[in-house]
N, C-alpha and C. Protein backbone atom coordinates (compact mmCIF):
# COMPACT_ATOMS: atom_id res chain seq x y z
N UNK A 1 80.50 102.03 69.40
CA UNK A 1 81.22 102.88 70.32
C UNK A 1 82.17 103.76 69.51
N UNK A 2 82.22 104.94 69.93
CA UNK A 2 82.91 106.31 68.93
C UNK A 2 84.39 105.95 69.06
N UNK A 3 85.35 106.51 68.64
CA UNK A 3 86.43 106.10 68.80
C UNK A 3 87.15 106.68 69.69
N UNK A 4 86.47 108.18 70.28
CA UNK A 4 86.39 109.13 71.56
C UNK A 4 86.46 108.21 72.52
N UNK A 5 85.31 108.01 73.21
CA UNK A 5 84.82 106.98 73.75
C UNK A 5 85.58 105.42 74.18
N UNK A 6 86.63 105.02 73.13
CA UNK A 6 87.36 103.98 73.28
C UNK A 6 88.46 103.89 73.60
N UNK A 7 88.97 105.56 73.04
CA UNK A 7 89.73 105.96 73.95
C UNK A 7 89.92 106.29 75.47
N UNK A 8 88.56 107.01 75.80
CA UNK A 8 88.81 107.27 77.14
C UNK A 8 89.02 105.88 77.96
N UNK A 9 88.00 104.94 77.27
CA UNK A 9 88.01 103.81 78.66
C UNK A 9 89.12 103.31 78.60
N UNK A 10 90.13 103.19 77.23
CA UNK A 10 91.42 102.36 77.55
C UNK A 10 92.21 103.51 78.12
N UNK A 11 92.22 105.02 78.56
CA UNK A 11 92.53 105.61 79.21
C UNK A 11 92.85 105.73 80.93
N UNK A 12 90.77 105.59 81.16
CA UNK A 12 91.03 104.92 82.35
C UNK A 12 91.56 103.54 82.73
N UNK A 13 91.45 102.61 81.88
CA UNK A 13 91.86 101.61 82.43
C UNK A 13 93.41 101.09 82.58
N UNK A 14 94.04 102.39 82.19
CA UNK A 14 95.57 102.46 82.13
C UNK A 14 95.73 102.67 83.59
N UNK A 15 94.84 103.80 83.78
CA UNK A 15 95.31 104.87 85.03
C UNK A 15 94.66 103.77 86.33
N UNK A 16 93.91 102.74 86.04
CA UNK A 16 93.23 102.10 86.97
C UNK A 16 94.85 100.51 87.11
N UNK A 17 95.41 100.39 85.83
CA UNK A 17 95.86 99.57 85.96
C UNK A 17 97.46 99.83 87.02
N UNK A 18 97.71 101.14 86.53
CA UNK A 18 99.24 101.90 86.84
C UNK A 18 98.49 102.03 88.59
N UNK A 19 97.10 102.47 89.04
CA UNK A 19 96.78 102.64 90.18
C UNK A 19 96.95 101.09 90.87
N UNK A 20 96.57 99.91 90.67
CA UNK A 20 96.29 98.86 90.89
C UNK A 20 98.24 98.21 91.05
N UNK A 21 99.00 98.80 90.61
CA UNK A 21 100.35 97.86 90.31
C UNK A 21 100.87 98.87 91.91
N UNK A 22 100.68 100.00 91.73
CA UNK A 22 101.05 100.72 93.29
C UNK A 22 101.08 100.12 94.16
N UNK A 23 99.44 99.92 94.18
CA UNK A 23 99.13 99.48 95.78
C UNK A 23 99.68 98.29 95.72
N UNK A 24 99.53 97.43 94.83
CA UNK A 24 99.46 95.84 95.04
C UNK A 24 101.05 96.02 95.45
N UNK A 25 101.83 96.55 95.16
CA UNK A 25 103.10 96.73 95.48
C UNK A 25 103.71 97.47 96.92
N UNK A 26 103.13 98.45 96.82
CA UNK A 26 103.15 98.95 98.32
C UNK A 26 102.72 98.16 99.50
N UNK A 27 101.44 96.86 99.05
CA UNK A 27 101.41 96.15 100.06
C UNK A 27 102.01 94.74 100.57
N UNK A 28 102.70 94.57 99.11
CA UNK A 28 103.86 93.70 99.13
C UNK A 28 104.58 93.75 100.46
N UNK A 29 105.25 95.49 99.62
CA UNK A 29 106.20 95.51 100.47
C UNK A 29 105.81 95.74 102.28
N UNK A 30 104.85 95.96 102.47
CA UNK A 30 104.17 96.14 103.76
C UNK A 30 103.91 94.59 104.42
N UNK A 31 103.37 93.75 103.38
CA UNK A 31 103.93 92.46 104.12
C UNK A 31 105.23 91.63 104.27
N UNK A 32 105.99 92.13 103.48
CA UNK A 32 107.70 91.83 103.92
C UNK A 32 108.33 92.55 104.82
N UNK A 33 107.83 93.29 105.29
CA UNK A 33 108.50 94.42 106.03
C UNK A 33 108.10 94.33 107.72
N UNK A 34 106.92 93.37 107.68
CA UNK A 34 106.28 92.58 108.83
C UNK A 34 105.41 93.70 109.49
N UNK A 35 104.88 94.87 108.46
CA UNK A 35 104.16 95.85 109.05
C UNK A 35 102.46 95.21 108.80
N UNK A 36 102.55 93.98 108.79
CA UNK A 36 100.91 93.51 108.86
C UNK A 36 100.85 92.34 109.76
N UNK A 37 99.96 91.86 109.96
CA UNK A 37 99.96 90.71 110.76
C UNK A 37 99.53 89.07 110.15
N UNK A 38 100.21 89.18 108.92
CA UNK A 38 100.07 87.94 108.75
C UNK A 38 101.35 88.06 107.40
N UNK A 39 101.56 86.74 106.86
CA UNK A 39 102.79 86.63 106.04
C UNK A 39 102.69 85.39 104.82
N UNK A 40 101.54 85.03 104.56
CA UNK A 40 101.40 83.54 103.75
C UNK A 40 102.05 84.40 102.04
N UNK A 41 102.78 83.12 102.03
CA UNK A 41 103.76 83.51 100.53
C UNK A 41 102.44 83.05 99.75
N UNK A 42 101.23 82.51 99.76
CA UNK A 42 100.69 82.61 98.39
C UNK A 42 100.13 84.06 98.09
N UNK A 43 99.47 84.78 99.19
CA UNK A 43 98.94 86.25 99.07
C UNK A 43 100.23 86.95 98.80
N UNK A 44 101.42 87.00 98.88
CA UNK A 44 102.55 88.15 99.06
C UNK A 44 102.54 87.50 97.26
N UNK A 45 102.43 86.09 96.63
CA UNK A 45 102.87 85.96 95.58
C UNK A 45 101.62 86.52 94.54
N UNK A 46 100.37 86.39 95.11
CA UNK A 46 99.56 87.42 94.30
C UNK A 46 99.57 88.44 93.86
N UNK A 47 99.89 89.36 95.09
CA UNK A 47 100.28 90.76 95.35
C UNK A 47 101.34 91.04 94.10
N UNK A 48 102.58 90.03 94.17
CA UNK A 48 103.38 90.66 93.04
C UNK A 48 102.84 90.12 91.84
N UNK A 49 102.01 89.11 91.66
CA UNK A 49 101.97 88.75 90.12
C UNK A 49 100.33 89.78 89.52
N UNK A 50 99.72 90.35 90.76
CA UNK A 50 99.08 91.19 89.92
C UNK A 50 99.58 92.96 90.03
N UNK A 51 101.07 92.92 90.47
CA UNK A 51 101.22 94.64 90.58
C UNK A 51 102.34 94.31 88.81
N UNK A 52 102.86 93.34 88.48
CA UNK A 52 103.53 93.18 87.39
C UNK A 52 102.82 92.97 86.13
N UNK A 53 101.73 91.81 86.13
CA UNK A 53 100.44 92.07 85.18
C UNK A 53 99.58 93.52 84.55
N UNK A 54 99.37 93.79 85.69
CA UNK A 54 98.56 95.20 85.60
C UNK A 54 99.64 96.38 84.92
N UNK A 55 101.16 96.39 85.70
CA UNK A 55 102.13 96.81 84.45
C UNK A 55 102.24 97.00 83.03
N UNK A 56 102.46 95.67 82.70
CA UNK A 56 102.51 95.19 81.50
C UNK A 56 101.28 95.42 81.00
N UNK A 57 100.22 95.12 81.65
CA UNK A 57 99.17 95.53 80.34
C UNK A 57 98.84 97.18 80.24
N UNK A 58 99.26 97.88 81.55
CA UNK A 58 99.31 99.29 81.08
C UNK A 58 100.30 99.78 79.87
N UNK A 59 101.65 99.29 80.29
CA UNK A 59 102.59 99.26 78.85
C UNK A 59 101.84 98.71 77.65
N UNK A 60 101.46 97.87 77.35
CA UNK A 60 100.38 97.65 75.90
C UNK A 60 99.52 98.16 75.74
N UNK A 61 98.70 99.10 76.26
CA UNK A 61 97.76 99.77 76.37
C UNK A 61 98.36 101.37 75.80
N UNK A 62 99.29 101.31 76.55
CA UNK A 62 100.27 103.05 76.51
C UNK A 62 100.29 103.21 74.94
N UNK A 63 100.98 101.42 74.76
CA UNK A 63 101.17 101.58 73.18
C UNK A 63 100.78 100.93 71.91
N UNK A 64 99.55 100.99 72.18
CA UNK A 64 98.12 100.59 71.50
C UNK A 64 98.84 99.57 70.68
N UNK A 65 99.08 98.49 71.77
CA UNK A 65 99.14 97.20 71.03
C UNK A 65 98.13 96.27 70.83
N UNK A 66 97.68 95.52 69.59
CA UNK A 66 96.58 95.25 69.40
C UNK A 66 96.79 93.86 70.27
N UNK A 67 97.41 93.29 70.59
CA UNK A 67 97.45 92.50 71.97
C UNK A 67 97.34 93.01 73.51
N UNK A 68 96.80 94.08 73.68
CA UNK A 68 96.38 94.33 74.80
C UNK A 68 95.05 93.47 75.06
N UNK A 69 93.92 93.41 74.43
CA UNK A 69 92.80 92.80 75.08
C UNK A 69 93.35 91.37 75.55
N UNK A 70 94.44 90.64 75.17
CA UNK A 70 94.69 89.75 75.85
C UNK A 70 95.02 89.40 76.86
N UNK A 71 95.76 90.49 77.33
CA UNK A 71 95.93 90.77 78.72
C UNK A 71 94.92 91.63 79.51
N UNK A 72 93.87 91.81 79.43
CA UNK A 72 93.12 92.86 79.71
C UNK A 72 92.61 91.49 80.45
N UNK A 73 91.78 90.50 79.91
CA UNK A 73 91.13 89.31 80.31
C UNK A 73 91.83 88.57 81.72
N UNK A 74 93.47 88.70 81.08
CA UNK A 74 94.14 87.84 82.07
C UNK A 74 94.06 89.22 83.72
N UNK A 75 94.78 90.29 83.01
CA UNK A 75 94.91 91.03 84.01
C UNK A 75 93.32 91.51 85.08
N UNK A 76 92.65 91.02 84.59
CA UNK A 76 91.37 90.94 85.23
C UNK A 76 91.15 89.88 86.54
N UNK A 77 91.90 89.03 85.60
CA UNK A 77 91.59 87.48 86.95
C UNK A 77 92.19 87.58 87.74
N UNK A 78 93.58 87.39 87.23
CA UNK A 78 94.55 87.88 87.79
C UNK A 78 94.49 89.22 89.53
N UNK A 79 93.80 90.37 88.80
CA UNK A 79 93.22 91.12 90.16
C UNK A 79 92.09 90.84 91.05
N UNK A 80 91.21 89.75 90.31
CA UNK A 80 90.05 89.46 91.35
C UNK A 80 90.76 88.68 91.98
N UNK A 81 91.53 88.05 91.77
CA UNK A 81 92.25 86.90 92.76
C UNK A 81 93.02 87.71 93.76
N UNK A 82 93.84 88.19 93.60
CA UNK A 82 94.43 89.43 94.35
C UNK A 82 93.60 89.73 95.49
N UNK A 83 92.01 90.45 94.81
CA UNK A 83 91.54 91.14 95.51
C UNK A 83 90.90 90.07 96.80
N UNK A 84 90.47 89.17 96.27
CA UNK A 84 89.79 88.26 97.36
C UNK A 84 90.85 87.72 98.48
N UNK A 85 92.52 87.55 98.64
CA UNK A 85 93.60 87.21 99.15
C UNK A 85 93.11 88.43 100.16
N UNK A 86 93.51 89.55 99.58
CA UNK A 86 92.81 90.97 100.63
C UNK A 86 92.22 90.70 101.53
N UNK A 87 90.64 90.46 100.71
CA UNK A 87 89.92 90.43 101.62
C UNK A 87 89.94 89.41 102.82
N UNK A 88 90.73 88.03 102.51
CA UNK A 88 90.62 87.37 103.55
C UNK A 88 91.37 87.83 104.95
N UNK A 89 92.16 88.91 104.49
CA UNK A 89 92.97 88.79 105.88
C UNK A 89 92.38 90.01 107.05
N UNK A 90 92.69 90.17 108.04
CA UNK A 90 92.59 90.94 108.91
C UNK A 90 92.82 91.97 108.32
N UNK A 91 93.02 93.38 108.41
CA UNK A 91 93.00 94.64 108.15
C UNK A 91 93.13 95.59 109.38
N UNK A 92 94.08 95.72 109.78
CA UNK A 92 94.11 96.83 111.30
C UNK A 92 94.11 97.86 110.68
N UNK A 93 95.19 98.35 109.57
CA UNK A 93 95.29 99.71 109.40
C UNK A 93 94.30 100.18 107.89
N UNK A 94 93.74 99.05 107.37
CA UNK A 94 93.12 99.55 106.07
C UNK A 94 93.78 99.07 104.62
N UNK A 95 94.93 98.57 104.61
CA UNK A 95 95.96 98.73 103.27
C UNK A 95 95.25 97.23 102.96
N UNK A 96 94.73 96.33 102.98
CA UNK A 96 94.24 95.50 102.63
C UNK A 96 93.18 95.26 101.72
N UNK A 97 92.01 96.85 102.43
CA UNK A 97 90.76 96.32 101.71
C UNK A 97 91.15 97.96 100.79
N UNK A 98 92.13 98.75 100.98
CA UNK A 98 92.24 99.54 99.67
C UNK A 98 92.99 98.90 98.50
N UNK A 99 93.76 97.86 99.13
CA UNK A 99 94.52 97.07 97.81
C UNK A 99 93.30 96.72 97.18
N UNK A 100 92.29 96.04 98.14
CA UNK A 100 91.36 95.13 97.17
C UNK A 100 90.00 95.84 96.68
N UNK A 101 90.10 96.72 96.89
CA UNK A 101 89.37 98.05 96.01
C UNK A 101 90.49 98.52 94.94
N UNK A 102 90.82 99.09 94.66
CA UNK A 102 92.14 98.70 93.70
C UNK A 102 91.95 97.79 92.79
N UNK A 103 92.12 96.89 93.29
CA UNK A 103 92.08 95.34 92.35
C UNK A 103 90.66 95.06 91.48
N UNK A 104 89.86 95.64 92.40
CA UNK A 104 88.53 95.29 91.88
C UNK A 104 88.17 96.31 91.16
N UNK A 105 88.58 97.34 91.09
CA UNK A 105 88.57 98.45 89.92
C UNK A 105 88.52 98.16 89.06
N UNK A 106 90.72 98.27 88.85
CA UNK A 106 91.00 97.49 87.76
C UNK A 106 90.75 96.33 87.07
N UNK A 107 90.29 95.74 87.67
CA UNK A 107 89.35 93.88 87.19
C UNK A 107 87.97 94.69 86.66
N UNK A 108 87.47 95.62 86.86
CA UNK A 108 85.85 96.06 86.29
C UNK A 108 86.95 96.67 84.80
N UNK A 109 87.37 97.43 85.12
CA UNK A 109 87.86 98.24 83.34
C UNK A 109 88.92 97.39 82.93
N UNK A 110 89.26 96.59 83.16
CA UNK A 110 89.79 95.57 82.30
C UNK A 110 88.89 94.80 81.28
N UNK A 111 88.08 93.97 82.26
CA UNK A 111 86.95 93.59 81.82
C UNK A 111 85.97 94.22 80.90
N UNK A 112 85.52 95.78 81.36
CA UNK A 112 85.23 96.46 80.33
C UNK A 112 86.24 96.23 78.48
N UNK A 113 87.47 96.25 78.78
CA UNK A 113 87.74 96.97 77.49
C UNK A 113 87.28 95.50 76.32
């Protein structure tokens, strides 16, 4: 793989990770705020431990630390887990299964790098 090339994907997978810490955060706060219909602290505790993960490994990534692939692995699981919490719940307005599109993004180019 060119070094072009290795760049872009740890590129996107910045912009997938910085995309992924948003939502997971925006829907945090959407379930504290009681704008969803359900409230279990293990999904609200997913939500934040993969919008802070996905952070941090964009910060190591930003600054081509050669410990990023370590978090790349974690920050992967880390969002499939996320993403499946999503999917279990109801969804009236949508912010659920875009978190967990989101998540599952970032869990594919993580995984990639």
């Amino acid at each position: 793989m060119s070094l072009q090339a290795l760049n872009e994907k740890m590129e996107q997978c910045l912009a997938n990770c910085l995309a992924c810490h948003r939502i997971c955060t925006a829907t945090a706060a959407h379930v504290m705020h009681g704008d969803s219909h359900h409230s279990e602290v293990l999904h609200l505790v997913s939500l934040l431990d993969c919008a802070q993960i996905c952070l941090v490994h964009a910060d190591f990534m930003a600054r081509r630390s050669p410990h990023h692939m370590h978090l790349a692995r974690e920050c992967a699981e880390i969002c499939l887990s996320c993403a499946t919490f999503c999917e279990a719940h109801a969804d009236a307005d949508g912010m659920m299964s875009e978190c967990a599109k989101a998540c599952r993004t970032c869990a594919d180019s993580c995984t990639d790098m």
